[in-house]
Structure formats: C-alpha cells, structure tokens
N, C-alpha and C. Protein backbone atom coordinates (compact mmCIF):
# COMPACT_ATOMS: atom_id res chain seq x y z
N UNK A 1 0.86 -1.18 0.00
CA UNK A 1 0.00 0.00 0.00
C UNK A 1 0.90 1.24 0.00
N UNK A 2 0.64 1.86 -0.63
CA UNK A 2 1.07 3.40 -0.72
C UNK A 2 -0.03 4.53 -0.77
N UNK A 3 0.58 5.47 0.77
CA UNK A 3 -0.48 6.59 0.79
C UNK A 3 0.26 7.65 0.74
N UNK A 4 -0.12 8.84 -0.23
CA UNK A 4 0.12 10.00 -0.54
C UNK A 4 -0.36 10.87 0.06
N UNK A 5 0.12 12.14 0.68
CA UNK A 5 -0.49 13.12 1.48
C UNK A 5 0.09 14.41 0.91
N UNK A 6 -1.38 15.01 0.10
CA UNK A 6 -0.95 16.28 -0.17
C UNK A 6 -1.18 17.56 0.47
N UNK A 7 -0.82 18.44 1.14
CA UNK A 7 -1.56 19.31 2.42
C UNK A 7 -1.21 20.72 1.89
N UNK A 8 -2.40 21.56 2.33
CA UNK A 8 -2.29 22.90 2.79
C UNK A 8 -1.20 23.23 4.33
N UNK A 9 -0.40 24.12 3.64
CA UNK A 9 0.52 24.73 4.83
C UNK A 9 -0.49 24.71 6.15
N UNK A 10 0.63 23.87 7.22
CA UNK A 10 -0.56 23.77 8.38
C UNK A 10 -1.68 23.35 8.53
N UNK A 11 -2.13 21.93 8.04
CA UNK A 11 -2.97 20.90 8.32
C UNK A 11 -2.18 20.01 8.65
N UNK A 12 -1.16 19.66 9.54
CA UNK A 12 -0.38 18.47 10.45
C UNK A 12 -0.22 17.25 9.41
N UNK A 13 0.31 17.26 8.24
CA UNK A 13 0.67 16.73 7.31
C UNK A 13 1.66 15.82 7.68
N UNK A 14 2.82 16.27 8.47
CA UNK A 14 3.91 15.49 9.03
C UNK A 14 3.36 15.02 10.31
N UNK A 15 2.58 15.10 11.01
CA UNK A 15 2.05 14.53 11.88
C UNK A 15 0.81 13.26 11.90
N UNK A 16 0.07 13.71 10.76
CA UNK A 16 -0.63 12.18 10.21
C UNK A 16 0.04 11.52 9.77
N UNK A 17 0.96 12.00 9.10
CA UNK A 17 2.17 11.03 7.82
C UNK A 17 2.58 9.66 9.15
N UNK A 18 3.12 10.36 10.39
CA UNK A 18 4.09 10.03 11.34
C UNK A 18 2.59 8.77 12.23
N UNK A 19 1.46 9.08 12.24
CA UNK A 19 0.56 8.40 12.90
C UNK A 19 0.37 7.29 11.60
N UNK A 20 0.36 7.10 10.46
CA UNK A 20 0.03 6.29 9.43
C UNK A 20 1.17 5.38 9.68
N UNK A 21 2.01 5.88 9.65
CA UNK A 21 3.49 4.98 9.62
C UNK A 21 3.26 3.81 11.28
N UNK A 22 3.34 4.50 12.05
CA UNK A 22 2.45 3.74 13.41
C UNK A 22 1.76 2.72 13.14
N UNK A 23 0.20 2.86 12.20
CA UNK A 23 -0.58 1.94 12.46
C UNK A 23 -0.24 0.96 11.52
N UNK A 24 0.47 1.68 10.13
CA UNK A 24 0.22 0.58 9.00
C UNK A 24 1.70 0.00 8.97
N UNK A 25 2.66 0.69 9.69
CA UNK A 25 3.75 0.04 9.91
C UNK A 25 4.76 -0.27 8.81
N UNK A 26 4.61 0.93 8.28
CA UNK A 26 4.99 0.96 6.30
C UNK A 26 5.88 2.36 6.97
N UNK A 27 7.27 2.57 6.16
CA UNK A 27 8.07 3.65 6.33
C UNK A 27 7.24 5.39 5.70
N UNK A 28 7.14 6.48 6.51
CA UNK A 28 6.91 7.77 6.05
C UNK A 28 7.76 8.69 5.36
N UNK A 29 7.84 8.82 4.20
CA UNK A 29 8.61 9.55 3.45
C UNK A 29 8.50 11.13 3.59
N UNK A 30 8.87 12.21 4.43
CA UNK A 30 8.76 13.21 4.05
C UNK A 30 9.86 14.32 3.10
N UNK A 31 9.94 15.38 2.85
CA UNK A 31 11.19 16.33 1.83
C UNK A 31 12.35 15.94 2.09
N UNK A 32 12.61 15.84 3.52
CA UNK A 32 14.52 15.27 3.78
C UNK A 32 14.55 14.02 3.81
N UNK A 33 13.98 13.43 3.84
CA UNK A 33 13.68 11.56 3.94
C UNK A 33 13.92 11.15 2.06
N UNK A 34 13.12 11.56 1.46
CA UNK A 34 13.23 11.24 -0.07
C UNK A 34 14.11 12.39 -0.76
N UNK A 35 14.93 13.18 -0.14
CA UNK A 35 16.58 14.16 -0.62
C UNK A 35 17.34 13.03 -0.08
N UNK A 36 17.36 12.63 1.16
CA UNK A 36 18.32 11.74 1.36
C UNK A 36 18.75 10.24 0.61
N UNK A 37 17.58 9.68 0.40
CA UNK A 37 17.02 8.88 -0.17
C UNK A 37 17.65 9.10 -1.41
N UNK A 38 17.39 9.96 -2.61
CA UNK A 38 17.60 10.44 -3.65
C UNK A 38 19.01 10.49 -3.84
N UNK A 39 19.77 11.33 -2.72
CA UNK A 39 21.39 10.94 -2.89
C UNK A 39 21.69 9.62 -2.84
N UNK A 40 21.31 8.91 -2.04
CA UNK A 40 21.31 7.52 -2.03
C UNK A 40 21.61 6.47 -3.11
N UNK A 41 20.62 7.10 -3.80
CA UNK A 41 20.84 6.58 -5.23
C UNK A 41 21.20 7.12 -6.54
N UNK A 42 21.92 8.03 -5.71
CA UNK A 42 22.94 9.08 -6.91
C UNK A 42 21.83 9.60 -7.72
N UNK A 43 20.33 10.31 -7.88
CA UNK A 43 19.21 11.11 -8.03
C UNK A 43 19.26 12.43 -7.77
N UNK A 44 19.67 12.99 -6.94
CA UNK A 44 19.59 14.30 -6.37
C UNK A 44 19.97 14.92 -7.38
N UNK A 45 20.81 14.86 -7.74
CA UNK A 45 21.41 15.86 -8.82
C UNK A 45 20.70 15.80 -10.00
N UNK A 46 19.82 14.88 -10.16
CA UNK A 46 19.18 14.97 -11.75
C UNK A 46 18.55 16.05 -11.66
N UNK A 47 17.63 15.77 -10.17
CA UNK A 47 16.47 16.66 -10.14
C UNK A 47 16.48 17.43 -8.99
N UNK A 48 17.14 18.43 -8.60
CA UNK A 48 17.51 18.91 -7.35
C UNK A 48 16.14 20.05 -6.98
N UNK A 49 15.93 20.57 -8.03
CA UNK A 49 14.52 21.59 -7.70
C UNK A 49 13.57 20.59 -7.61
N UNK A 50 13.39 19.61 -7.81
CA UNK A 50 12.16 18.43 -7.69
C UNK A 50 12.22 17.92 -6.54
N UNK A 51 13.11 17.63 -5.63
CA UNK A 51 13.36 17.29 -4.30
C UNK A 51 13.78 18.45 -3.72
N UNK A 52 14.23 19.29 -3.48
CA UNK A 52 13.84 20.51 -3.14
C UNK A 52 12.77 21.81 -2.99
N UNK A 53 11.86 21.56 -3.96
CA UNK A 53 10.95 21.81 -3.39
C UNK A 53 10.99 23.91 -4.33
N UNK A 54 11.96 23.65 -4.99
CA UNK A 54 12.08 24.98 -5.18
C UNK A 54 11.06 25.50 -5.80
N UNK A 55 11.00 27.49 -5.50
CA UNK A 55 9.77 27.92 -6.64
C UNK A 55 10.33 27.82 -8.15
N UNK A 56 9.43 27.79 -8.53
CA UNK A 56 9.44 28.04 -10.28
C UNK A 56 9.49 29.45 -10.70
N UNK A 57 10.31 29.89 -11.83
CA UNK A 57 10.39 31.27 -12.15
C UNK A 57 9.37 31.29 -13.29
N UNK A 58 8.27 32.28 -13.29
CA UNK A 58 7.46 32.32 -13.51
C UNK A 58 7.63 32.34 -15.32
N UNK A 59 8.89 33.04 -15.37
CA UNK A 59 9.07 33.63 -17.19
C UNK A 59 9.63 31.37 -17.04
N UNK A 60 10.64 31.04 -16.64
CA UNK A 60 11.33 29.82 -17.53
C UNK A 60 9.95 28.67 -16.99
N UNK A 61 8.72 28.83 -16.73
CA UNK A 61 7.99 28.21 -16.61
C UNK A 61 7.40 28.75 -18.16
N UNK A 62 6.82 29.59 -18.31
CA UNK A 62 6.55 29.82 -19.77
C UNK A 62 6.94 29.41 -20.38
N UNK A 63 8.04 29.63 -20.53
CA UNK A 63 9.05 29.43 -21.77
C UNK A 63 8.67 27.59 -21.69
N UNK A 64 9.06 26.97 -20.92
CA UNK A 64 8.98 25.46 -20.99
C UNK A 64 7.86 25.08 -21.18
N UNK A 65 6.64 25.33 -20.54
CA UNK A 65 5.24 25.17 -21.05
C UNK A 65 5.14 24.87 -22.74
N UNK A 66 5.96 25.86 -23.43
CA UNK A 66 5.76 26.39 -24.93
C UNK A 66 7.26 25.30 -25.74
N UNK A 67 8.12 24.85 -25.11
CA UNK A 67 8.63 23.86 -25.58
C UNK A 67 8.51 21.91 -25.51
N UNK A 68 8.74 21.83 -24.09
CA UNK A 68 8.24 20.51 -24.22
C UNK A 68 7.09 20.23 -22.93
N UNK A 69 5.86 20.07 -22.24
CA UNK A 69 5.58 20.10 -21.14
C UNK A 69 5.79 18.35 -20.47
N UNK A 70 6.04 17.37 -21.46
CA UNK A 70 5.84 16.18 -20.78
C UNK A 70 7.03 15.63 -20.64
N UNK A 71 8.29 16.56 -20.94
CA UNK A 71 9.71 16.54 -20.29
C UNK A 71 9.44 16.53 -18.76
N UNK A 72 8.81 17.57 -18.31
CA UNK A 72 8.58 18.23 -16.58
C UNK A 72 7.40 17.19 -16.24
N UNK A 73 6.73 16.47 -16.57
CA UNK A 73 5.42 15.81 -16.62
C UNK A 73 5.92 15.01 -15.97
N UNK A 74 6.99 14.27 -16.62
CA UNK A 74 7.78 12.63 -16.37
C UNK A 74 8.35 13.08 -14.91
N UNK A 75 9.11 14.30 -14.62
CA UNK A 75 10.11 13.95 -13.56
C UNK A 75 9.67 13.59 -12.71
N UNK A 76 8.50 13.66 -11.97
CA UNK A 76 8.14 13.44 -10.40
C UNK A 76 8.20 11.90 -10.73
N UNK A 77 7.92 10.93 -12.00
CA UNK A 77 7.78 9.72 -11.60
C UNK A 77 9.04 9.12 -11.92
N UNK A 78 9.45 10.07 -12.46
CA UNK A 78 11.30 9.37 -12.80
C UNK A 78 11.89 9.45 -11.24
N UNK A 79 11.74 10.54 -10.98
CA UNK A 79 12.28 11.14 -9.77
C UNK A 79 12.20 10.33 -8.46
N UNK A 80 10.78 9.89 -8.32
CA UNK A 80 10.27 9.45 -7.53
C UNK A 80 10.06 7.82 -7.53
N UNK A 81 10.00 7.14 -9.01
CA UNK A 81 9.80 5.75 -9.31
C UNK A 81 11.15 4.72 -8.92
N UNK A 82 12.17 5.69 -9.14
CA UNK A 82 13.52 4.97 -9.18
C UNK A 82 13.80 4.63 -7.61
N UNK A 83 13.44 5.68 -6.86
CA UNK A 83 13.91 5.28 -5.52
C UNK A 83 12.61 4.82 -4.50
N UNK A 84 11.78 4.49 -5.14
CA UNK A 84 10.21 4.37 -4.02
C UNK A 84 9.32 3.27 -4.76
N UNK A 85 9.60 2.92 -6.28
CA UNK A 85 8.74 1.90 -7.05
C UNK A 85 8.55 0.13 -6.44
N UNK A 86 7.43 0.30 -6.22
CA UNK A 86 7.55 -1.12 -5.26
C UNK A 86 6.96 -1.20 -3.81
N UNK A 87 7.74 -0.44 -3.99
CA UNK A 87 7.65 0.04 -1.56
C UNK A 87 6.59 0.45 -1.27
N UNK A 88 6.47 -0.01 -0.16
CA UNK A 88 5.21 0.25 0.59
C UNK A 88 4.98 1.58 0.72
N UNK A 89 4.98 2.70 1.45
CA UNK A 89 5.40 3.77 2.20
C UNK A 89 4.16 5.01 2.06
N UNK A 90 4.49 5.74 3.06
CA UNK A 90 3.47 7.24 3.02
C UNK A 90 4.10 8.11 2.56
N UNK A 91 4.13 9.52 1.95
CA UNK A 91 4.77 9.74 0.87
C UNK A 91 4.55 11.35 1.18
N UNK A 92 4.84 12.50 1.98
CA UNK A 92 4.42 13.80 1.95
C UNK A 92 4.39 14.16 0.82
N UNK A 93 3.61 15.19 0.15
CA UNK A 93 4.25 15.77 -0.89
C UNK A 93 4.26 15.66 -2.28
N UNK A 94 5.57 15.74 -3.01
CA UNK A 94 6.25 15.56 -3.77
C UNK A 94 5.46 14.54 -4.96
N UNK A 95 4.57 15.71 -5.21
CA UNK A 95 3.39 15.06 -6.27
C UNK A 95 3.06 13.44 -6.55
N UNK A 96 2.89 12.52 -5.06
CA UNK A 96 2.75 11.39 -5.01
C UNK A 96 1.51 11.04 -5.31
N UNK A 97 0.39 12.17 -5.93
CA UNK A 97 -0.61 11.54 -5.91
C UNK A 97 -0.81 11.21 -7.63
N UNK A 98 -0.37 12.23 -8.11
CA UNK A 98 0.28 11.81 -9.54
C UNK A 98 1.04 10.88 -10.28
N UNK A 99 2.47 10.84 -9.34
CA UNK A 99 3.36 9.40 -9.51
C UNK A 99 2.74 8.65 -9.51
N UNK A 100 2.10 7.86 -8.34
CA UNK A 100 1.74 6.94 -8.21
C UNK A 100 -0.14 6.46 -8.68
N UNK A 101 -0.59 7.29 -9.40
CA UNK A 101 -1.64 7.83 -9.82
C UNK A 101 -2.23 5.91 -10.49
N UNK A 102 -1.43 5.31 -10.82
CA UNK A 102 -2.27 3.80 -11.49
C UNK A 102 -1.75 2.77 -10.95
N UNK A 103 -1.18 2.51 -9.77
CA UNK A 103 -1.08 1.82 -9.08
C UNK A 103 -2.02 1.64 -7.78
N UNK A 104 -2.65 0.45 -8.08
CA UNK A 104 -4.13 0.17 -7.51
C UNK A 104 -4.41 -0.01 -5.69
N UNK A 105 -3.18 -0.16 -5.56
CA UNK A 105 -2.91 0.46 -3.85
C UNK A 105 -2.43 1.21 -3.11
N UNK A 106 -3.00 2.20 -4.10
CA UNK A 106 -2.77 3.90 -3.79
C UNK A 106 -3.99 4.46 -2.72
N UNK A 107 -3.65 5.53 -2.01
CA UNK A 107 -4.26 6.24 -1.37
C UNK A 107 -3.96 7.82 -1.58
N UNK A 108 -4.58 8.12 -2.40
CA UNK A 108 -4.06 9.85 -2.22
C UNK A 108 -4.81 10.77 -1.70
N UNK A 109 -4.57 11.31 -0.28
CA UNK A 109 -4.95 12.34 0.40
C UNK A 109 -4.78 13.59 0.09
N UNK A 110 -5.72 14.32 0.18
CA UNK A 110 -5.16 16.19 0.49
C UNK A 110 -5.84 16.48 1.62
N UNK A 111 -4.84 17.14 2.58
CA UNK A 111 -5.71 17.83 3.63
C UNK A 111 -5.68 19.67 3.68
N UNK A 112 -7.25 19.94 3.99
CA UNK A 112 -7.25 21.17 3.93
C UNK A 112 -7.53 21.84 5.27
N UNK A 113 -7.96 22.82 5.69
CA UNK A 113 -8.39 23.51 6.64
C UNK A 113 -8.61 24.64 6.86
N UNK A 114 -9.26 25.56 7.76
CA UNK A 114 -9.55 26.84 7.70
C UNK A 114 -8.12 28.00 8.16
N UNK A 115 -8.13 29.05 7.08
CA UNK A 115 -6.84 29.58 7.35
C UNK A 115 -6.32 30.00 8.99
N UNK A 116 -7.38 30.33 10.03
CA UNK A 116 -7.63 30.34 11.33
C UNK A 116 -6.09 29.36 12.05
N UNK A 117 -6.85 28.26 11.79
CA UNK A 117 -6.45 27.09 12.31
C UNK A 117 -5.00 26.72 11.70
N UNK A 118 -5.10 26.72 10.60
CA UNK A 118 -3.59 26.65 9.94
C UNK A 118 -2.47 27.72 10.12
N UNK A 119 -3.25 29.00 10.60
CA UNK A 119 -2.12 30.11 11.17
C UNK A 119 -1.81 29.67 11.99
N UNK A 120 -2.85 29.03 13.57
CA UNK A 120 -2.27 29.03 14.56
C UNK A 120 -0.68 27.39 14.74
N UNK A 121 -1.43 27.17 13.94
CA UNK A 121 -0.25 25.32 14.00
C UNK A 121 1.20 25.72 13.83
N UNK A 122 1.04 26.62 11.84
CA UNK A 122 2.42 26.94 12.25
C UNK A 122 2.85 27.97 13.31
N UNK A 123 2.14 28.87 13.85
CA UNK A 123 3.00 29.58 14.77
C UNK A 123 3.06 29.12 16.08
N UNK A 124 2.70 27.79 16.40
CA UNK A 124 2.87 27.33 17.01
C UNK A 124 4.32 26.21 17.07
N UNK A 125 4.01 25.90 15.63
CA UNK A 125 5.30 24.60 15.07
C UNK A 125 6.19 25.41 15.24
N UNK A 126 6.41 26.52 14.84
CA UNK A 126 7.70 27.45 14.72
C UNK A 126 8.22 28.34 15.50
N UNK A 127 7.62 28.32 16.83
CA UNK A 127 7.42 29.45 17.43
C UNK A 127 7.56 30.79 16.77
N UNK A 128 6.08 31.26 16.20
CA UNK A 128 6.36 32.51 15.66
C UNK A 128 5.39 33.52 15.87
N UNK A 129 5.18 34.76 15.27
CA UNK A 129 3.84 35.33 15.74
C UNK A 129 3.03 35.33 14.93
N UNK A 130 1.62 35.25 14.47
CA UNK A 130 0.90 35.27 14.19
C UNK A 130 0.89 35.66 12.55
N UNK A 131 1.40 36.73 12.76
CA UNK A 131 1.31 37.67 11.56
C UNK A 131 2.60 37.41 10.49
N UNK A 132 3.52 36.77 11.07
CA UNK A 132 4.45 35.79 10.46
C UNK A 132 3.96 34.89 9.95
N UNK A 133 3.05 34.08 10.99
CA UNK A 133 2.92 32.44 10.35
C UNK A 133 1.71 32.60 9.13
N UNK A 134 1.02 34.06 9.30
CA UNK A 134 0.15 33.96 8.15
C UNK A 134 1.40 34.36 7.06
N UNK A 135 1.90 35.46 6.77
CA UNK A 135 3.30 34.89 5.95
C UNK A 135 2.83 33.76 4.91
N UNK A 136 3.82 33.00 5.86
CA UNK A 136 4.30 31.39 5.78
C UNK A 136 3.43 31.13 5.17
N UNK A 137 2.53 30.53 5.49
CA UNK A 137 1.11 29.78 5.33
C UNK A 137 0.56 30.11 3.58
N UNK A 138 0.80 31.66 3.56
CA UNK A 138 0.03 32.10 2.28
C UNK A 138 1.46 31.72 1.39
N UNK A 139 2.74 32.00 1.39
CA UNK A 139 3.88 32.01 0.27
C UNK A 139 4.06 30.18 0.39
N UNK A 140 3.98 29.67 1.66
CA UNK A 140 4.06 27.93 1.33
C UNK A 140 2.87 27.29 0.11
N UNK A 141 1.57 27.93 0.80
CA UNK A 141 0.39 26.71 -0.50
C UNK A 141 0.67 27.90 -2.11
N UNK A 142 1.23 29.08 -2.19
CA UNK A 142 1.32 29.59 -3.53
C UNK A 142 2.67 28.65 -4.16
N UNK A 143 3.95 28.42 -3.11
CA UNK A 143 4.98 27.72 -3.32
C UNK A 143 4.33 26.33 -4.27
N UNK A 144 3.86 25.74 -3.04
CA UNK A 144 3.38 24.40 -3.33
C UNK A 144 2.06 24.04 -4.80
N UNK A 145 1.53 25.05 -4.61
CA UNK A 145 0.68 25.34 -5.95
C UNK A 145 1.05 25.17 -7.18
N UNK A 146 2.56 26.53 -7.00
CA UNK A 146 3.27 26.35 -7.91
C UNK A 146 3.96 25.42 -8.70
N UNK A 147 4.62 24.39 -7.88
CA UNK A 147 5.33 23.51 -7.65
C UNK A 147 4.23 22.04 -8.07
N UNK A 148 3.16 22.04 -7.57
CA UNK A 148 2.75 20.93 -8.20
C UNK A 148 2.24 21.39 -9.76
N UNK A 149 1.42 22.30 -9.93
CA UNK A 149 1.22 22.57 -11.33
C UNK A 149 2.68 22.47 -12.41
N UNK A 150 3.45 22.72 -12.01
CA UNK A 150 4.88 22.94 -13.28
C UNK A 150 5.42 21.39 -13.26
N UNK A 151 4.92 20.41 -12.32
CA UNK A 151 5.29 19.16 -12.27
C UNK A 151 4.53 18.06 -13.38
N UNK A 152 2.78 18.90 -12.89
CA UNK A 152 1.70 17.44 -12.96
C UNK A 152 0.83 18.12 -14.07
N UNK A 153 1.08 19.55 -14.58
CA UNK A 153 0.06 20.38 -15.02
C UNK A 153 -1.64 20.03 -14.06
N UNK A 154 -1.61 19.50 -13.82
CA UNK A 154 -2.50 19.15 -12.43
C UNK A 154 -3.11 20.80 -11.48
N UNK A 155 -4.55 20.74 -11.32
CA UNK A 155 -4.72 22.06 -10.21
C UNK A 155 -4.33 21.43 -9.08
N UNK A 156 -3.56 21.65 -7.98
CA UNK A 156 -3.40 20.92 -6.80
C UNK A 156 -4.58 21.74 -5.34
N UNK A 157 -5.14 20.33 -5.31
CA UNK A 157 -5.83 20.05 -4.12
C UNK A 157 -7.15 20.01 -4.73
N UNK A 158 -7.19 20.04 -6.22
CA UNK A 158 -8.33 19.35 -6.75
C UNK A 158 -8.70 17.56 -6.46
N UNK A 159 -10.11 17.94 -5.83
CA UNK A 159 -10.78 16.94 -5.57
C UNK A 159 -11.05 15.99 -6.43
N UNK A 160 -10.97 15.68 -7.83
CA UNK A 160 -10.80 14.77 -8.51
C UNK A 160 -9.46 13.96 -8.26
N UNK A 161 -8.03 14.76 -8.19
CA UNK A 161 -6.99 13.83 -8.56
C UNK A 161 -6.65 13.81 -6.96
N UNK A 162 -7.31 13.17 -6.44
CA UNK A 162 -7.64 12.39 -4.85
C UNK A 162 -8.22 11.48 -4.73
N UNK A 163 -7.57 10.41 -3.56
CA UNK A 163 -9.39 9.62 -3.40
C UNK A 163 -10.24 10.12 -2.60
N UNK A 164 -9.15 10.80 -1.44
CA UNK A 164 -9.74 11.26 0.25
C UNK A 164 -9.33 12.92 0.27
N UNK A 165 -10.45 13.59 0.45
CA UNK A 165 -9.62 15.07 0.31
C UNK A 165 -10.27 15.29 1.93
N UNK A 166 -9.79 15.82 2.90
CA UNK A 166 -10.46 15.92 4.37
C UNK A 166 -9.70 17.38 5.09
N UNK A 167 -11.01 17.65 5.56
CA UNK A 167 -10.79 19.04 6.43
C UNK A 167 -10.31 19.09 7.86
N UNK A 168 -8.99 18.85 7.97
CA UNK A 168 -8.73 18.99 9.49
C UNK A 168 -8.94 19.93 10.40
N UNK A 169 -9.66 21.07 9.74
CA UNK A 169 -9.91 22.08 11.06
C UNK A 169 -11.36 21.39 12.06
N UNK A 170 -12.02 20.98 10.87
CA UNK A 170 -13.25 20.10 11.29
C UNK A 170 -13.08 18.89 12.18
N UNK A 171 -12.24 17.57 11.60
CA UNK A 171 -11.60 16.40 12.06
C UNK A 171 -11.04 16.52 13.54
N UNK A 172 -10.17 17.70 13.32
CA UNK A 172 -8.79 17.52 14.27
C UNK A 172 -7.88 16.46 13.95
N UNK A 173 -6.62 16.82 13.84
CA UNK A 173 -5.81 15.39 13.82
C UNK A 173 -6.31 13.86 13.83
N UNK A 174 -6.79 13.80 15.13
CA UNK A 174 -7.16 12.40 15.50
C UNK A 174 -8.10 12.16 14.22
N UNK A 175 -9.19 13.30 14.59
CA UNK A 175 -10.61 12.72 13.15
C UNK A 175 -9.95 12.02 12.15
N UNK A 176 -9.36 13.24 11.82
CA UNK A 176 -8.83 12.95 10.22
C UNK A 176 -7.80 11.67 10.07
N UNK A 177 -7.09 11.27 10.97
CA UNK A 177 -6.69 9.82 11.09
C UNK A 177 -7.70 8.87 11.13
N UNK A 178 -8.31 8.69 11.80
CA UNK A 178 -9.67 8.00 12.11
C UNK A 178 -10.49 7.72 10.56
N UNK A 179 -10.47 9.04 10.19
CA UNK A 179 -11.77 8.71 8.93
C UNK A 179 -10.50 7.65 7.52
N UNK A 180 -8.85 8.56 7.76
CA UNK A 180 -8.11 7.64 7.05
C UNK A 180 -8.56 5.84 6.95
N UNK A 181 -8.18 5.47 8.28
CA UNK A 181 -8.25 4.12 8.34
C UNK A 181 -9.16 3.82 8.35
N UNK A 182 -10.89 4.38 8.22
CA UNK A 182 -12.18 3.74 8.06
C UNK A 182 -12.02 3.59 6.54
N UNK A 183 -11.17 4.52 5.93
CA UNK A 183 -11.36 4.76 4.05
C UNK A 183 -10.84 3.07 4.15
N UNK A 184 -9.40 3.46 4.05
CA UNK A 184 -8.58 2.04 4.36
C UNK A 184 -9.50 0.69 4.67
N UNK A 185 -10.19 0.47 5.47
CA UNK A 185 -10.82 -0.73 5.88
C UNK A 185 -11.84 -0.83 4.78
N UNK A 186 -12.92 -0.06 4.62
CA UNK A 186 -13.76 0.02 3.75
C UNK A 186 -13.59 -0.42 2.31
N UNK A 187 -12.20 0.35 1.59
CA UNK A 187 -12.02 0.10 0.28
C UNK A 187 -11.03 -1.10 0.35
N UNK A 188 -10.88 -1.75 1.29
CA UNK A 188 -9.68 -3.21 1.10
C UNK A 188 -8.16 -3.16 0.66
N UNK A 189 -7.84 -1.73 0.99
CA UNK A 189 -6.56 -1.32 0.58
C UNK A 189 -5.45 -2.19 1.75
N UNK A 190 -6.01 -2.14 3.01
CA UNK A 190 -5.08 -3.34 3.96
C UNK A 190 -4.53 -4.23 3.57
C-alpha cells in the first residue's frame, strides 16, 4: 500500500504522515527523507529543484510550457519511481498523488483547513507570531501550488486527482486519522 499526502501549509501533514506509519507500519517519506534517499541513489542531482521543493520562475515556466511540457510531466515519476517503485510507504508531498496515480494500492490524500487554524499550527510549530505564520502559510500553499502545477500540469488540491480530500480544522488530527483508516478498511486497501 502506498499513501500520498498532499496538504495545505498547516494541516499536520507530518504529523498524520508520522501516525500512518504507526498503524500501518509501512516507512513515512517526508522532503529530507526522499533528498536523502535520492542521494542515495545518486538522483539528487538529476532533479535537485524536484526534491527541493524549489519555486518556479514564472518567465522559464513559460518558456517550458511552450517547448516541451511532458519533459517536466515525467520527472516526479522518474524522480520518484527509481527510488520508491515497489515500496510500501506514506509519501508527503512531492506530487505522489500523480506518480503513483495507477497503481491500484494507492491512497491519495489532500488535507485542507480553515486559514484560522492553519495560522495558529504553524505559529505554534515554529514558534512565531501570528502575523508571520500567516506569511508562511500564504507564500508555502502559492509555493506548493506552484510547484505541483509545473510538475503534474494538475490544479493541486483538486478533488478529482484524490481519493480522500479531508478538512482537518473540522476532524482535528485524531478525526482525520480515524476517517483515514475507516477509508482504508472500507475500500480493502489493507
């Protein structure tokens, strides 16, 4: 089984990732886990803005759009197939719901939540103030926006290219674990 978790800045993304890994007892992949990983297998360097996480410049995103787009299409599964194809694992991120998009014991999550609630987590995760962590919060999901569209041409946190899309301000952590493993039991992914 492989579950993908795609999140809005501040919905405890690394913290369900870290409770999944617990119950299903399958390794959690988050950004430094699959960089490390990636050197591992001499990868990093192919694709260093792809495991990094970097923004996209808005003009050499054009420009590539208008030359090849299914050059940038492939990398997340090149990127991602070579060092993770096979394996069990939970997967932050790093357009896993795409990679792994036809492999039939997939789970791909997005979690969302109310901006409220997602201010207070990170300024809590980070110790910061308020008016910082909104900051954060707004330049991380434009980052991440970014970053999955120039990958998957994909809208990210569209409810189609999901199975489970869930609101943790609603859930709380626990919920939203909870309703995970009812999906899990229900659809026979165990």
């Amino acid at each position: 089984m492989i579950i993908t978790i795609g999140r809005k800045c501040g919905c405890c993304g690394d913290e369900i990732g870290h409770a999944l890994e617990q119950i299903y007892h399958i390794p959690f992949y988050d950004r430094s886990v699959i960089s490390e990983l990636a050197k591992g297998y001499g990868m990093y360097d192919r694709y260093p803005d792809f495991y990094g996480e970097t923004p996209m410049d808005t003009l050499m995103y054009t420009i590539s759009q208008t030359e090849s787009e299914n050059v940038f299409y492939e990398t997340p599964k090149k990127a991602l197939s070579e060092i993770l194809d096979g394996k069990n694992c939970i997967i932050l991120g790093r357009c896993g719901n795409y990679v792994f998009k036809d492999r039939k014991d997939k789970l791909a999550i997005f979690l969302t939540g109310d901006d409220a609630m997602r201010i207070e987590s990170i300024a809590k995760k980070h110790g910061i103030p308020e008016r910082q962590a909104k900051k954060l919060v707004q330049a991380t999901d434009e980052r991440r926006e970014a970053y999955h569209k120039y990958y998957t041409g994909e809208t990210w946190g569209m409810a189609e290219n999901y199975d489970l899309c869930l609101n943790v301000s609603k859930l709380g952590t626990a919920g939203t674990i909870a309703m995970i493993e009812q999906y899990i039991r229900q659809t026979g992914l165990e």
